[in-house]
N, C-alpha and C. Protein backbone atom coordinates (compact mmCIF):
# COMPACT_ATOMS: atom_id res chain seq x y z
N UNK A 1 210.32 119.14 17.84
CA UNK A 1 210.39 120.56 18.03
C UNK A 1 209.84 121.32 16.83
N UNK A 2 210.13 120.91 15.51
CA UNK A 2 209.48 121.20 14.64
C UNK A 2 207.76 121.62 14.81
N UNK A 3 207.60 120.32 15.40
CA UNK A 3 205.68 120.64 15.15
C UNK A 3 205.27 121.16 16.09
N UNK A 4 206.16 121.66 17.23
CA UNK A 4 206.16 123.02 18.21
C UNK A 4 205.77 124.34 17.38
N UNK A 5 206.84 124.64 16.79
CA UNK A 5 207.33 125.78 15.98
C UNK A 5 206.28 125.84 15.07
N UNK A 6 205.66 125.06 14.51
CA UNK A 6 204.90 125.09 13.59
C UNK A 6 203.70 125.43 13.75
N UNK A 7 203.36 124.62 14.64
CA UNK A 7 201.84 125.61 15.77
C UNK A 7 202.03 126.67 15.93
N UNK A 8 203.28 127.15 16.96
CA UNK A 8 203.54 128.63 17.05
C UNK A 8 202.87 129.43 15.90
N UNK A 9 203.70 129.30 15.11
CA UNK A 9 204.06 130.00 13.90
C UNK A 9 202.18 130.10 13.03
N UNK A 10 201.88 129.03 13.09
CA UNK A 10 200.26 129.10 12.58
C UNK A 10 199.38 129.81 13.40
N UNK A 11 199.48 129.52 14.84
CA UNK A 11 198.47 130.42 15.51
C UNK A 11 198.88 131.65 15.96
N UNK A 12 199.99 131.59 15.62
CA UNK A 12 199.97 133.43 15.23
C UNK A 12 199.77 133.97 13.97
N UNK A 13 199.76 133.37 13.00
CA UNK A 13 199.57 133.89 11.70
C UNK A 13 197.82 133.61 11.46
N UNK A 14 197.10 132.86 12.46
CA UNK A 14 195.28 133.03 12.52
C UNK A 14 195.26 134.00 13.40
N UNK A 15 196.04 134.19 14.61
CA UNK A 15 195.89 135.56 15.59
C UNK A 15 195.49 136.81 14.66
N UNK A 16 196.86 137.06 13.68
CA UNK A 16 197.20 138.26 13.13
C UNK A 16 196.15 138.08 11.60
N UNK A 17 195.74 137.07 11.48
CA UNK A 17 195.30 137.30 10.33
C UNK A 17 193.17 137.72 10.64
N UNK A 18 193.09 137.23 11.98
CA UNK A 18 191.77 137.29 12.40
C UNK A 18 191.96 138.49 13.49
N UNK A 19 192.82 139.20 13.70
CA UNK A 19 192.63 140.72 14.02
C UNK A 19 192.46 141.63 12.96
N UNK A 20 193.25 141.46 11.87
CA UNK A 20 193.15 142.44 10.85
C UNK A 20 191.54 142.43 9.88
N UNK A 21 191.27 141.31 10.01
CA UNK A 21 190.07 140.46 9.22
C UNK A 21 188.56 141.47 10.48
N UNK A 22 188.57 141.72 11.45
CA UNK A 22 187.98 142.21 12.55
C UNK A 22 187.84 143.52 12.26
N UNK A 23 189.48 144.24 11.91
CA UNK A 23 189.69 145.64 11.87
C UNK A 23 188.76 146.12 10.45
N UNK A 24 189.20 145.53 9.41
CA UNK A 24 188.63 146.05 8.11
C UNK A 24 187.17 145.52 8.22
N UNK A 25 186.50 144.49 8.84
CA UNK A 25 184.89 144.49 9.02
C UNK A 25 184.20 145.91 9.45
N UNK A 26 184.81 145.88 10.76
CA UNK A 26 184.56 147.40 11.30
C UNK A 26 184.65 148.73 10.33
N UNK A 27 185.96 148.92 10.05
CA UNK A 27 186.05 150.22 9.17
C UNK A 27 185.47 150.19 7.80
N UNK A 28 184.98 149.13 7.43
CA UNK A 28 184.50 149.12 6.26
C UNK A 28 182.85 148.55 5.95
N UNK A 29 182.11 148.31 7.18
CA UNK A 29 181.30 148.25 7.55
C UNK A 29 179.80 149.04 6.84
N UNK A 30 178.85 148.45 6.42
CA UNK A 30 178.09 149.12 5.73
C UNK A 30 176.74 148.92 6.58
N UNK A 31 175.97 150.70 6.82
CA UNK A 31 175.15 150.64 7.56
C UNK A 31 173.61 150.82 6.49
N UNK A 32 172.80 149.91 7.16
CA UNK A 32 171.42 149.18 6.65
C UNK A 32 170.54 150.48 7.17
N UNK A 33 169.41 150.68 6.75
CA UNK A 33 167.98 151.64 7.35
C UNK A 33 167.16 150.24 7.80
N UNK A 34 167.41 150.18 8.71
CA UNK A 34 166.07 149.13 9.13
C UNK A 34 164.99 149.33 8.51
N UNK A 35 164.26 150.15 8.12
CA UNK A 35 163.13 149.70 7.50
C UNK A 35 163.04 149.11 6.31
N UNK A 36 164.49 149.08 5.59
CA UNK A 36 164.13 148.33 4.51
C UNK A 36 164.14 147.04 4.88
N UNK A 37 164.85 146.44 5.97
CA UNK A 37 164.51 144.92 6.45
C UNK A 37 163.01 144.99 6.80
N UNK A 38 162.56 145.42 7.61
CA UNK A 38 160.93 145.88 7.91
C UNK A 38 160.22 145.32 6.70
N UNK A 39 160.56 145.83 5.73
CA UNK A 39 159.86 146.17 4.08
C UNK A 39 159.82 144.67 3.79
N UNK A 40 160.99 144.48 3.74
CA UNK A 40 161.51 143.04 3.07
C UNK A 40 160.89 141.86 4.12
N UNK A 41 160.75 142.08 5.11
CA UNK A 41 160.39 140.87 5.64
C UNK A 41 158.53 140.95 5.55
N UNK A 42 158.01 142.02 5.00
CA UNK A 42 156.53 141.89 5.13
C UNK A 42 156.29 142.01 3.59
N UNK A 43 157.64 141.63 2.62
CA UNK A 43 157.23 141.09 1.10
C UNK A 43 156.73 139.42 1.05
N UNK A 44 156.36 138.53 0.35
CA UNK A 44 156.16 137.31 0.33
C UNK A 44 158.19 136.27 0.35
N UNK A 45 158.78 137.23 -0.20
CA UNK A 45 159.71 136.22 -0.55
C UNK A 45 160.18 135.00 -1.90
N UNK A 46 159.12 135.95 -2.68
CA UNK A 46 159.23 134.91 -3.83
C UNK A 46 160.63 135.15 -4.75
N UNK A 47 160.87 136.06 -4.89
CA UNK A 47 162.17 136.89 -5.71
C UNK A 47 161.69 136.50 -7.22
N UNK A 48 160.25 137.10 -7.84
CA UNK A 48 159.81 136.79 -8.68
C UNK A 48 160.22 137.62 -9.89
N UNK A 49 160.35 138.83 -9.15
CA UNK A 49 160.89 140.00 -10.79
C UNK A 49 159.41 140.47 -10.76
N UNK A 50 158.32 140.51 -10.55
CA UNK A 50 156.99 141.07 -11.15
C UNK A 50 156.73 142.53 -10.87
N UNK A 51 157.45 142.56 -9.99
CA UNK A 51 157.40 143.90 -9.53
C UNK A 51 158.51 145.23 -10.42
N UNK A 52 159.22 144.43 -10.99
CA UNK A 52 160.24 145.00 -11.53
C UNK A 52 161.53 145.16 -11.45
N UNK A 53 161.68 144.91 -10.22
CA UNK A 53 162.87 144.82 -9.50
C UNK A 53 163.73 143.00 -9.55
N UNK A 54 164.83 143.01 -9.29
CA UNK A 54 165.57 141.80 -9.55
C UNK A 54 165.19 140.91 -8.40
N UNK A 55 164.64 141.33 -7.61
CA UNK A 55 164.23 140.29 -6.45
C UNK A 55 163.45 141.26 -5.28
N UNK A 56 163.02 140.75 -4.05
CA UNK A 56 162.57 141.51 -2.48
C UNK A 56 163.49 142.27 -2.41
N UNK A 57 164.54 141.91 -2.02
CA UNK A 57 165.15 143.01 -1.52
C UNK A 57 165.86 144.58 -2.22
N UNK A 58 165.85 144.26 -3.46
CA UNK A 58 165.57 145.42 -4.68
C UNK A 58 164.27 146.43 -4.46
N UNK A 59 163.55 145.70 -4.31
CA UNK A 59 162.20 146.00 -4.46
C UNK A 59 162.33 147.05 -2.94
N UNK A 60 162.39 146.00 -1.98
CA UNK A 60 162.20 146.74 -0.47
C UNK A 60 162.99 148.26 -0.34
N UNK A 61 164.17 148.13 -1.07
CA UNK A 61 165.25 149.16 -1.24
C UNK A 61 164.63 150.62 -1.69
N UNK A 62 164.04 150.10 -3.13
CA UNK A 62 163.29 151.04 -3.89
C UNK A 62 162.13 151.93 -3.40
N UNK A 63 161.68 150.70 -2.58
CA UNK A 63 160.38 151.80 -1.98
C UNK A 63 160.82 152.92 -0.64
N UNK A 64 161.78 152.07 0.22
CA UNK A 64 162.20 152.89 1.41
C UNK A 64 163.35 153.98 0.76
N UNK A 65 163.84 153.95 -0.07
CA UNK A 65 165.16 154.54 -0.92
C UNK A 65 164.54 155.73 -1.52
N UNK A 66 163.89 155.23 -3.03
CA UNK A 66 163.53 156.03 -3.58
C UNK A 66 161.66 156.46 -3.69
N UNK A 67 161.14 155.62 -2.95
CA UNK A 67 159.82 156.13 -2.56
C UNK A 67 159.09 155.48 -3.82
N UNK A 68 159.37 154.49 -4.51
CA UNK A 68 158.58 153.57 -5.11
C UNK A 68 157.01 153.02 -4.56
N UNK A 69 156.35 153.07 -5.30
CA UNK A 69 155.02 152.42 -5.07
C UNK A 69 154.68 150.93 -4.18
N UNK A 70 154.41 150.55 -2.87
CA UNK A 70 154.34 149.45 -2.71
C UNK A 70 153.21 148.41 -3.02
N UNK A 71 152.75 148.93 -4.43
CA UNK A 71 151.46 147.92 -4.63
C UNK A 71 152.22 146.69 -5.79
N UNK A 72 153.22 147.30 -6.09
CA UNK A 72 153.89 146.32 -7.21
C UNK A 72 153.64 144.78 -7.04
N UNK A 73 154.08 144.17 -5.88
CA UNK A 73 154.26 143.08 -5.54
C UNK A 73 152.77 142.19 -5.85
N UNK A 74 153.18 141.36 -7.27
CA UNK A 74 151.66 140.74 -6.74
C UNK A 74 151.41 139.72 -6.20
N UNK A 75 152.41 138.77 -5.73
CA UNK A 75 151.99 137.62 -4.67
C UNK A 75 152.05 138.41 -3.47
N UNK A 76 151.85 139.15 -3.12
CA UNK A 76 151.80 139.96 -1.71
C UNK A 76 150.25 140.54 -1.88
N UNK A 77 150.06 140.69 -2.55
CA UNK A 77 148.84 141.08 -2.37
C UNK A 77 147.51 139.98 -2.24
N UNK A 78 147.71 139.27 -2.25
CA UNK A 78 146.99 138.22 -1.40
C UNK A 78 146.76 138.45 -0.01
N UNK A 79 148.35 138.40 0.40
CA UNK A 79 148.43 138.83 2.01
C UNK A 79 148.32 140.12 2.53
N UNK A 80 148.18 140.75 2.05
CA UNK A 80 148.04 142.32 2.18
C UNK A 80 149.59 143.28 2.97
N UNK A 81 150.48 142.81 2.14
CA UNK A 81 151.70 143.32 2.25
C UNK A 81 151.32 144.34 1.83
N UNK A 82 150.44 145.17 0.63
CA UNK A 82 150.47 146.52 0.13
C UNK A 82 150.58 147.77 1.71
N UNK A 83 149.39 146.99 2.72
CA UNK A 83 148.93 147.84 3.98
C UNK A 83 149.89 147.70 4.46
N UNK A 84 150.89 146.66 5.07
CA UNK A 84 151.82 146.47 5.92
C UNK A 84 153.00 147.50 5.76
N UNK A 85 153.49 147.61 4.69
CA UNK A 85 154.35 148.40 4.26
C UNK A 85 153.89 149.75 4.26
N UNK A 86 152.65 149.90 3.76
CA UNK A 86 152.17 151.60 3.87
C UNK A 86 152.35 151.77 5.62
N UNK A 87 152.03 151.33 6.51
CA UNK A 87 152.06 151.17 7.75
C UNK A 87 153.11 151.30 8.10
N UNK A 88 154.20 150.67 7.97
CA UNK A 88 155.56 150.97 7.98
C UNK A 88 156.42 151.93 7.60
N UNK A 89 155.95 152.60 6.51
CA UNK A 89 156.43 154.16 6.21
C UNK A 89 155.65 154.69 6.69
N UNK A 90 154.36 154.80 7.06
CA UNK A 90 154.07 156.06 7.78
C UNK A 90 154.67 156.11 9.38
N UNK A 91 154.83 154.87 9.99
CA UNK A 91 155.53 154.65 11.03
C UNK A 91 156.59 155.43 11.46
N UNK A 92 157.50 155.43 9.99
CA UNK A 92 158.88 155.69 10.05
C UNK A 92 158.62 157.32 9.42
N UNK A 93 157.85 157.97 8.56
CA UNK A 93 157.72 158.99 8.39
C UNK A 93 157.26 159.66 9.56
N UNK A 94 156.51 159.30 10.71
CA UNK A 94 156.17 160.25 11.66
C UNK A 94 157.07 160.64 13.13
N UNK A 95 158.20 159.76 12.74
CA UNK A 95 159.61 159.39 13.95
C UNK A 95 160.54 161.00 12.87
């Protein structure tokens, strides 16, 4: 009877502990601008620092955030991430 009670007692304490865990995701929830994923996924991915920033997604932040330059990146410019991203803010500047 013990290891009755004991189940009980556990899967209600994952019930109650994975409702509350649900509640504070929700209310505390932090909302993204898609275009900085946009940004970030048409950087190379190196998280090199050259640009100045501590990694891509610093970087991606900066330009959609504070309107930073997107030529920084220089392993992207091989691939021509500079255009992709200009493309992408004007995208989002004309919405």
């Amino acid at each position: 009877m013990v290891i009755v009670y004991s189940a009980i007692l556990l899967g209600g304490l994952g019930f109650a502990f994975g409702l509350f865990l649900s509640y504070v995701g929700e209310k505390f929830k932090v909302e993204e601008d898609p275009t900085v994923m946009l940004v970030l996924a048409t950087l190379p991915g190196a998280n090199c620092g050259a640009c100045g920033y501590p990694g891509c997604e610093g970087y991606a932040k900066a330009i959609v955030d504070n309107g930073d330059r997107p030529d920084k990146c220089l392993p992207g410019k091989k691939s021509g991430a500079e255009e992709r991203i200009k493309e992408i803010l004007s995208k989002r500047n004309s919405n």
